[in-house]
PDB file of N, CA and C in Angstrom:
ATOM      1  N   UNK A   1      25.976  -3.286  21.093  1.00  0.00           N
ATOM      2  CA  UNK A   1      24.816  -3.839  20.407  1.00  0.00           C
ATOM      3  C   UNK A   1      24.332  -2.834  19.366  1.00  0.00           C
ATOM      4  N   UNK A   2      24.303  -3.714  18.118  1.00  0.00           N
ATOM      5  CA  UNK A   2      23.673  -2.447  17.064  1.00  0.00           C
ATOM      6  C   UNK A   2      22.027  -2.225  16.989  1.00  0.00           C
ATOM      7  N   UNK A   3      21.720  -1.371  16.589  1.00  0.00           N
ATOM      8  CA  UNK A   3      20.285  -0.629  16.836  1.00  0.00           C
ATOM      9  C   UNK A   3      20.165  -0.653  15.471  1.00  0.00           C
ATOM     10  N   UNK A   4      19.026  -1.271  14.647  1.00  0.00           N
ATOM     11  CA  UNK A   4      18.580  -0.445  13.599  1.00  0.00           C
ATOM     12  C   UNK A   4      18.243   0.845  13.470  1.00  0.00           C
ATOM     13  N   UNK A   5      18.547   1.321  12.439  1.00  0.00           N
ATOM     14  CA  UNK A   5      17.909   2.562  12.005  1.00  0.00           C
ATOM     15  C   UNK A   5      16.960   3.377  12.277  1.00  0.00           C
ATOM     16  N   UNK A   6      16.136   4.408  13.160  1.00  0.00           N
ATOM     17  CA  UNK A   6      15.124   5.034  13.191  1.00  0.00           C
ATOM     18  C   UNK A   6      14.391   5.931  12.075  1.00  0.00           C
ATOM     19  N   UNK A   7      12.891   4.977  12.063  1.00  0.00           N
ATOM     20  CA  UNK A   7      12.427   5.617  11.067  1.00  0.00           C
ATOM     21  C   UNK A   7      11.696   6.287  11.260  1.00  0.00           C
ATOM     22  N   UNK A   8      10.798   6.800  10.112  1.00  0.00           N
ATOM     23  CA  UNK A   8       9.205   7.755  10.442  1.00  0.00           C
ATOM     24  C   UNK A   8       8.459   6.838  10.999  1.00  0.00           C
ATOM     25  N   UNK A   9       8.028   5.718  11.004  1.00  0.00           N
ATOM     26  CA  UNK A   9       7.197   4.666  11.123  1.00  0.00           C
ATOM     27  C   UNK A   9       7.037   4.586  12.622  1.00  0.00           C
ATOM     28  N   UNK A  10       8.345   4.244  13.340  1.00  0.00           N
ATOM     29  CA  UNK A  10       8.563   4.184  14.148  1.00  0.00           C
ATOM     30  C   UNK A  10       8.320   5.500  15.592  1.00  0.00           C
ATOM     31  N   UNK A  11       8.853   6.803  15.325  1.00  0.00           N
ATOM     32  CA  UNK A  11       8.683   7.697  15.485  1.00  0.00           C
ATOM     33  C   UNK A  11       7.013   7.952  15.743  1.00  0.00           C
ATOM     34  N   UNK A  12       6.297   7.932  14.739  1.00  0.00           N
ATOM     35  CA  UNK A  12       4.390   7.602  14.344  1.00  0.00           C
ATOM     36  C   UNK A  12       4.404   6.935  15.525  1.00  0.00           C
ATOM     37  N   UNK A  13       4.690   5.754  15.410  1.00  0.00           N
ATOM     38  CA  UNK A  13       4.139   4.705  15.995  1.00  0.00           C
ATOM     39  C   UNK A  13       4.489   4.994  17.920  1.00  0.00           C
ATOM     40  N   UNK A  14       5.568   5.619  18.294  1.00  0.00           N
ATOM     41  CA  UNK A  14       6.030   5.977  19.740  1.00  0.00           C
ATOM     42  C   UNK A  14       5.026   7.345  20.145  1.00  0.00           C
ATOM     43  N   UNK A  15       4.967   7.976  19.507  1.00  0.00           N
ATOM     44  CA  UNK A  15       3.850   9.483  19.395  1.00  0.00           C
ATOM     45  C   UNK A  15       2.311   8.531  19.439  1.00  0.00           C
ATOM     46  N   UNK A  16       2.208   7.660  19.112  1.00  0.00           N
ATOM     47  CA  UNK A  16       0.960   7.041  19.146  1.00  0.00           C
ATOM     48  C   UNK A  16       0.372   6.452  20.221  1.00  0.00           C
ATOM     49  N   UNK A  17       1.374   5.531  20.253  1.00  0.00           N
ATOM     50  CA  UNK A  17       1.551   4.584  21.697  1.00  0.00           C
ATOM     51  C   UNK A  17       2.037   5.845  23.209  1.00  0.00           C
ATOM     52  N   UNK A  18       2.951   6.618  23.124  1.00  0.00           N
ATOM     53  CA  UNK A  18       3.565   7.294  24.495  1.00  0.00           C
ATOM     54  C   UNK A  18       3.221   8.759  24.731  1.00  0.00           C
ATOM     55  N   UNK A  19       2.522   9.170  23.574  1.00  0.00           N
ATOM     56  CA  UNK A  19       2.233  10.684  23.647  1.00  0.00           C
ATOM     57  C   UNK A  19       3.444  11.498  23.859  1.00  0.00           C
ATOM     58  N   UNK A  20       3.399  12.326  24.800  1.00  0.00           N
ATOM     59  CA  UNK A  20       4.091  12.657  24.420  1.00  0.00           C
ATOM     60  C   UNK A  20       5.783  12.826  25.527  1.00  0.00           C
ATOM     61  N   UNK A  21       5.585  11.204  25.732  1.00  0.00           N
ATOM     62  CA  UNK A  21       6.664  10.398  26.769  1.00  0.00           C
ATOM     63  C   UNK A  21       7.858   9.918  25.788  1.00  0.00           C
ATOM     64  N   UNK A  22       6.823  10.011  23.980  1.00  0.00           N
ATOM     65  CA  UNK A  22       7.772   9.234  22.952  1.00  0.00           C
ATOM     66  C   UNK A  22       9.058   9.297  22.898  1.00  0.00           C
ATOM     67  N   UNK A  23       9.292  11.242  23.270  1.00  0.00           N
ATOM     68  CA  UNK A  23      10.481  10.628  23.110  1.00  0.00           C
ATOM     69  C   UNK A  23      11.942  10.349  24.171  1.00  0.00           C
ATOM     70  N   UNK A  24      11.400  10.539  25.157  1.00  0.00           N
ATOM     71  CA  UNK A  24      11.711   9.628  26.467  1.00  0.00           C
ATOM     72  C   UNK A  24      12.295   8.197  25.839  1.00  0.00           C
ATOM     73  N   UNK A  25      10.820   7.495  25.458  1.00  0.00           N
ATOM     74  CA  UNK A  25      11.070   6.141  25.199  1.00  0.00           C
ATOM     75  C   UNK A  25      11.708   6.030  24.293  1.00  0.00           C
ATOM     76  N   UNK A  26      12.152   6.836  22.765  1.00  0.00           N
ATOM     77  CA  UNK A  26      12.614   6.720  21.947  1.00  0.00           C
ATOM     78  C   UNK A  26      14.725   7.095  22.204  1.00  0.00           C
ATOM     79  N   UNK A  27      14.849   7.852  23.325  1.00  0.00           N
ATOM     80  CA  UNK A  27      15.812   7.959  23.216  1.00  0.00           C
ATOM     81  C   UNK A  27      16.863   6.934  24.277  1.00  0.00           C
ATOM     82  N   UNK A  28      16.050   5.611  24.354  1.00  0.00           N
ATOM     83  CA  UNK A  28      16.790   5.011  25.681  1.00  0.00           C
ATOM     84  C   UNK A  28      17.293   3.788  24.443  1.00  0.00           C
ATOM     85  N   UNK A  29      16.589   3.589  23.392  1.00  0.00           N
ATOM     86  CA  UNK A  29      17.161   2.870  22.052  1.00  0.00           C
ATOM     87  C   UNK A  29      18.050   3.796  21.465  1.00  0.00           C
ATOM     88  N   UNK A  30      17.685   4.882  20.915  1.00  0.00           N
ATOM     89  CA  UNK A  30      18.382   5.605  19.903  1.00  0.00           C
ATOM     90  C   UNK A  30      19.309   6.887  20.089  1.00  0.00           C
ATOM     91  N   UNK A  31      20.516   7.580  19.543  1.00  0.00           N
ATOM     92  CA  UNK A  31      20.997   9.066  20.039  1.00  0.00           C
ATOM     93  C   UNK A  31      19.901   9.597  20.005  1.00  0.00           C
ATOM     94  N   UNK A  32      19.698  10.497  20.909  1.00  0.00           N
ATOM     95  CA  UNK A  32      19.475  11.921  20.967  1.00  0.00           C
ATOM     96  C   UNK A  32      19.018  12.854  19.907  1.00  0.00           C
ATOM     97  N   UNK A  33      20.311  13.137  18.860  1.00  0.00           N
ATOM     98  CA  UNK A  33      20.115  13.814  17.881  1.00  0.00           C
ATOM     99  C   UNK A  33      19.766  12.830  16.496  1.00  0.00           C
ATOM    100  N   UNK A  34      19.208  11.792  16.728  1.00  0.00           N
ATOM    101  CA  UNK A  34      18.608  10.966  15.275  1.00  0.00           C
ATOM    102  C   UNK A  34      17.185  11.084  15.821  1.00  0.00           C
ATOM    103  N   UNK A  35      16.648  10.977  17.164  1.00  0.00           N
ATOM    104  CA  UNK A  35      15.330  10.672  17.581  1.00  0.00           C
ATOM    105  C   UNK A  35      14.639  12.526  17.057  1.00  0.00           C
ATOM    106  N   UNK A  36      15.674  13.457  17.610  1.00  0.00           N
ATOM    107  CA  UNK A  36      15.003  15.196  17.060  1.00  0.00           C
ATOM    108  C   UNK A  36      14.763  14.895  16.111  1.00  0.00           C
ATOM    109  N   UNK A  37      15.963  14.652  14.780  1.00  0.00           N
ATOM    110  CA  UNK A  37      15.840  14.227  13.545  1.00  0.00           C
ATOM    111  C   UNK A  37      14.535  13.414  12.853  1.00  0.00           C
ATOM    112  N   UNK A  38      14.314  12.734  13.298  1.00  0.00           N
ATOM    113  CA  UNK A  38      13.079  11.615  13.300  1.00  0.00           C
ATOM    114  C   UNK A  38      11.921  12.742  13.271  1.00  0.00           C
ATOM    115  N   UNK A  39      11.627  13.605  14.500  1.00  0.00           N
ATOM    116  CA  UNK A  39      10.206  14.359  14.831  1.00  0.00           C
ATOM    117  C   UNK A  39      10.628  15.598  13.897  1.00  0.00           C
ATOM    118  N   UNK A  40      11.704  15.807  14.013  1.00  0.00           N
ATOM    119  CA  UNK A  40      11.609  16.968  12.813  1.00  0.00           C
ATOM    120  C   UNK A  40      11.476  16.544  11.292  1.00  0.00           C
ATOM    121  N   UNK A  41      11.805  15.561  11.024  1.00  0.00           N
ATOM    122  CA  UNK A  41      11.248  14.529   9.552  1.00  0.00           C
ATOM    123  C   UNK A  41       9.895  14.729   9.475  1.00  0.00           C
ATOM    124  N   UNK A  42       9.298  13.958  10.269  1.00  0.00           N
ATOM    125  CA  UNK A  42       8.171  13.830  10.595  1.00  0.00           C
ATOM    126  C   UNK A  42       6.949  15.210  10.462  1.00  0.00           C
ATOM    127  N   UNK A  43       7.721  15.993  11.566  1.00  0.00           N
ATOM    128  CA  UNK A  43       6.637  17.291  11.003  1.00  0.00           C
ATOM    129  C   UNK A  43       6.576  17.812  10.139  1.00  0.00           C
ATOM    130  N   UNK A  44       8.154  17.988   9.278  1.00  0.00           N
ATOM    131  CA  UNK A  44       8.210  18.386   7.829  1.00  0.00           C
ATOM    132  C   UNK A  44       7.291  18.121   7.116  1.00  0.00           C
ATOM    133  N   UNK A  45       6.896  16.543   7.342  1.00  0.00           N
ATOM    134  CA  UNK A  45       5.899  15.878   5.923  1.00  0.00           C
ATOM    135  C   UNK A  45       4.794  15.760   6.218  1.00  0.00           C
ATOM    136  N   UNK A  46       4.926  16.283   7.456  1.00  0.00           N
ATOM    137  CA  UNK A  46       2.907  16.607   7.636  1.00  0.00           C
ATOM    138  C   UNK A  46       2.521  15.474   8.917  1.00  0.00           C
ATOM    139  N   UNK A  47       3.029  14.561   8.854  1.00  0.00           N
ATOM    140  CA  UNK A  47       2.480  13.414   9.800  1.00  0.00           C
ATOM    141  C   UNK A  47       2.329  13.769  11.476  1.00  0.00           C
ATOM    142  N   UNK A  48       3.036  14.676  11.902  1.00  0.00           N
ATOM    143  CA  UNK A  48       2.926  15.335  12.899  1.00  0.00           C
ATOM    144  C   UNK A  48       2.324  16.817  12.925  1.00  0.00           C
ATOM    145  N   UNK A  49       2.314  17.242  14.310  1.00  0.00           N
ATOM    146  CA  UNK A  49       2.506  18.846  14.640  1.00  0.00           C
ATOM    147  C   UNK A  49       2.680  18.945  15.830  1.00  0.00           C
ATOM    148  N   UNK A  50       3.221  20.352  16.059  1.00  0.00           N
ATOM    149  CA  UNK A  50       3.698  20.685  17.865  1.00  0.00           C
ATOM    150  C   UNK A  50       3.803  22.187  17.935  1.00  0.00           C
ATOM    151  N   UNK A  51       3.137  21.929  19.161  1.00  0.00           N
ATOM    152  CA  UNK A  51       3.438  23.616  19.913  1.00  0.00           C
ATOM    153  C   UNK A  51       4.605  24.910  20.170  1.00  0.00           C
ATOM    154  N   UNK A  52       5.263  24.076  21.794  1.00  0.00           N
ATOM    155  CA  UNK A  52       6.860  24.634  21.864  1.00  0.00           C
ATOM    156  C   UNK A  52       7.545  23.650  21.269  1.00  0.00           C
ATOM    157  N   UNK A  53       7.490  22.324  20.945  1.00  0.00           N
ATOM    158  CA  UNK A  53       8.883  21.835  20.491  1.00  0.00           C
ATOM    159  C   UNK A  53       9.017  20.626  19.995  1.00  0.00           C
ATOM    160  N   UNK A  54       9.632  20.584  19.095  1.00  0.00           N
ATOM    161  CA  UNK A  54       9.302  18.978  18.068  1.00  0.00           C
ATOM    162  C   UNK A  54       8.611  17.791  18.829  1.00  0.00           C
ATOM    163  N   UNK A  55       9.911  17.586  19.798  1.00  0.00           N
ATOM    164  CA  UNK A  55       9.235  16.326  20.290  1.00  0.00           C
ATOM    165  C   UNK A  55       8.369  16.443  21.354  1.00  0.00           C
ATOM    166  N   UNK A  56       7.619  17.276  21.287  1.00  0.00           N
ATOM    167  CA  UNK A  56       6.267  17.173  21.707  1.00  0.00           C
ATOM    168  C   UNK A  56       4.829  17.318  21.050  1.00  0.00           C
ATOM    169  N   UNK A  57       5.110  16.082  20.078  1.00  0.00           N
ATOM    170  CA  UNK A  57       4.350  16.568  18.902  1.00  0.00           C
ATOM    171  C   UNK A  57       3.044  15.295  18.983  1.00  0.00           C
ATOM    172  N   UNK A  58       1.878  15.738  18.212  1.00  0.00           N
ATOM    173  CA  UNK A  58       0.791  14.854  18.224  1.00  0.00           C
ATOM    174  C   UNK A  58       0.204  14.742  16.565  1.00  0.00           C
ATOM    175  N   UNK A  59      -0.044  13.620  16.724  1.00  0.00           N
ATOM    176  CA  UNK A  59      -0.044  13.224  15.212  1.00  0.00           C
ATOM    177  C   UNK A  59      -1.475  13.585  14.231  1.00  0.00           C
ATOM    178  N   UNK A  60      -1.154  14.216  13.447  1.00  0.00           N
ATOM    179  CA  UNK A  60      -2.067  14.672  12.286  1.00  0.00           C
ATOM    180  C   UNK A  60      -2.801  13.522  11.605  1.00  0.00           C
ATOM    181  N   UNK A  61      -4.139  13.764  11.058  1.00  0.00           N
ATOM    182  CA  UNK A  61      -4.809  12.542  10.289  1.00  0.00           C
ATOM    183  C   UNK A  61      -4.068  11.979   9.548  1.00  0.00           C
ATOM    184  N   UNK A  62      -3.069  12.884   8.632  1.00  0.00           N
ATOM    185  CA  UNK A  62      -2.071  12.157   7.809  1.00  0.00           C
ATOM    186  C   UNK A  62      -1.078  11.468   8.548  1.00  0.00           C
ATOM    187  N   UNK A  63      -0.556  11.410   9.547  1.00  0.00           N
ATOM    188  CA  UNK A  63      -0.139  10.520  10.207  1.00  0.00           C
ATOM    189  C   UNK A  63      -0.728   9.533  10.281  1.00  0.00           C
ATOM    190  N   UNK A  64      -1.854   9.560  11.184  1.00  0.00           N
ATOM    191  CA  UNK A  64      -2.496   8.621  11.504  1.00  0.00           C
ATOM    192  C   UNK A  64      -3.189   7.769  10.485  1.00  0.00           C
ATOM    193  N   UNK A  65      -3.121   8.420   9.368  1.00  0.00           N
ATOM    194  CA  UNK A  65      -3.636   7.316   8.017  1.00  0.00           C
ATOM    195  C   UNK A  65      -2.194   6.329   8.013  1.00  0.00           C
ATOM    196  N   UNK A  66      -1.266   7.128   8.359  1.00  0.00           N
ATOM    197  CA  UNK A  66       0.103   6.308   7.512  1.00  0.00           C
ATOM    198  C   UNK A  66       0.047   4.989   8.331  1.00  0.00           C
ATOM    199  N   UNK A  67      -0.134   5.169   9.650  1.00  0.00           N
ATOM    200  CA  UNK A  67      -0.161   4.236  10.291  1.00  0.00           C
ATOM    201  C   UNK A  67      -1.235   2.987  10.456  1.00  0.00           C
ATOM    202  N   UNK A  68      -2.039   3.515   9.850  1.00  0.00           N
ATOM    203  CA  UNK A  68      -3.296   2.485   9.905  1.00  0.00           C
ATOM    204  C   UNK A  68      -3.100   2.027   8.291  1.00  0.00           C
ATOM    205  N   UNK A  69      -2.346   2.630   7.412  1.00  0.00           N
ATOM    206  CA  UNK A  69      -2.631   1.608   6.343  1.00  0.00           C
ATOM    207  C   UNK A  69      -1.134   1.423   5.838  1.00  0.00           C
TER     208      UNK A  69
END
């Protein structure tokens, strides 16, 4: 079965909804190394941040704007 693509949107949106279970939940759809990819996207451009380790990341106002508009 094919999987679309993982995006930032998506990524936002699992960090939003699962904290920080996202990416638990994100990797039972997607590899492994596209879901890191994803949170390391993500923090690059600001929409996130994290402590010890990408995917344990919580989302910045600029995130959270992206997602609300």
């Amino acid at each position: 079965m094919a999987h679309s693509e993982l995006n930032t949107d998506m990524v936002l949106a699992a960090i939003r909804d699962h904290g920080a279970a996202a990416y638990d939940v994100l990797v039972k759809k997607f590899p492994s190394d596209a879901v890191i990819a994803g949170f390391t996207d993500a923090a690059r451009s600001g929409f996130t941040t994290f402590g010890v380790a990408v995917h344990l990341a919580e989302l910045t106002d600029k995130g959270s704007k992206r997602l609300a508009g």
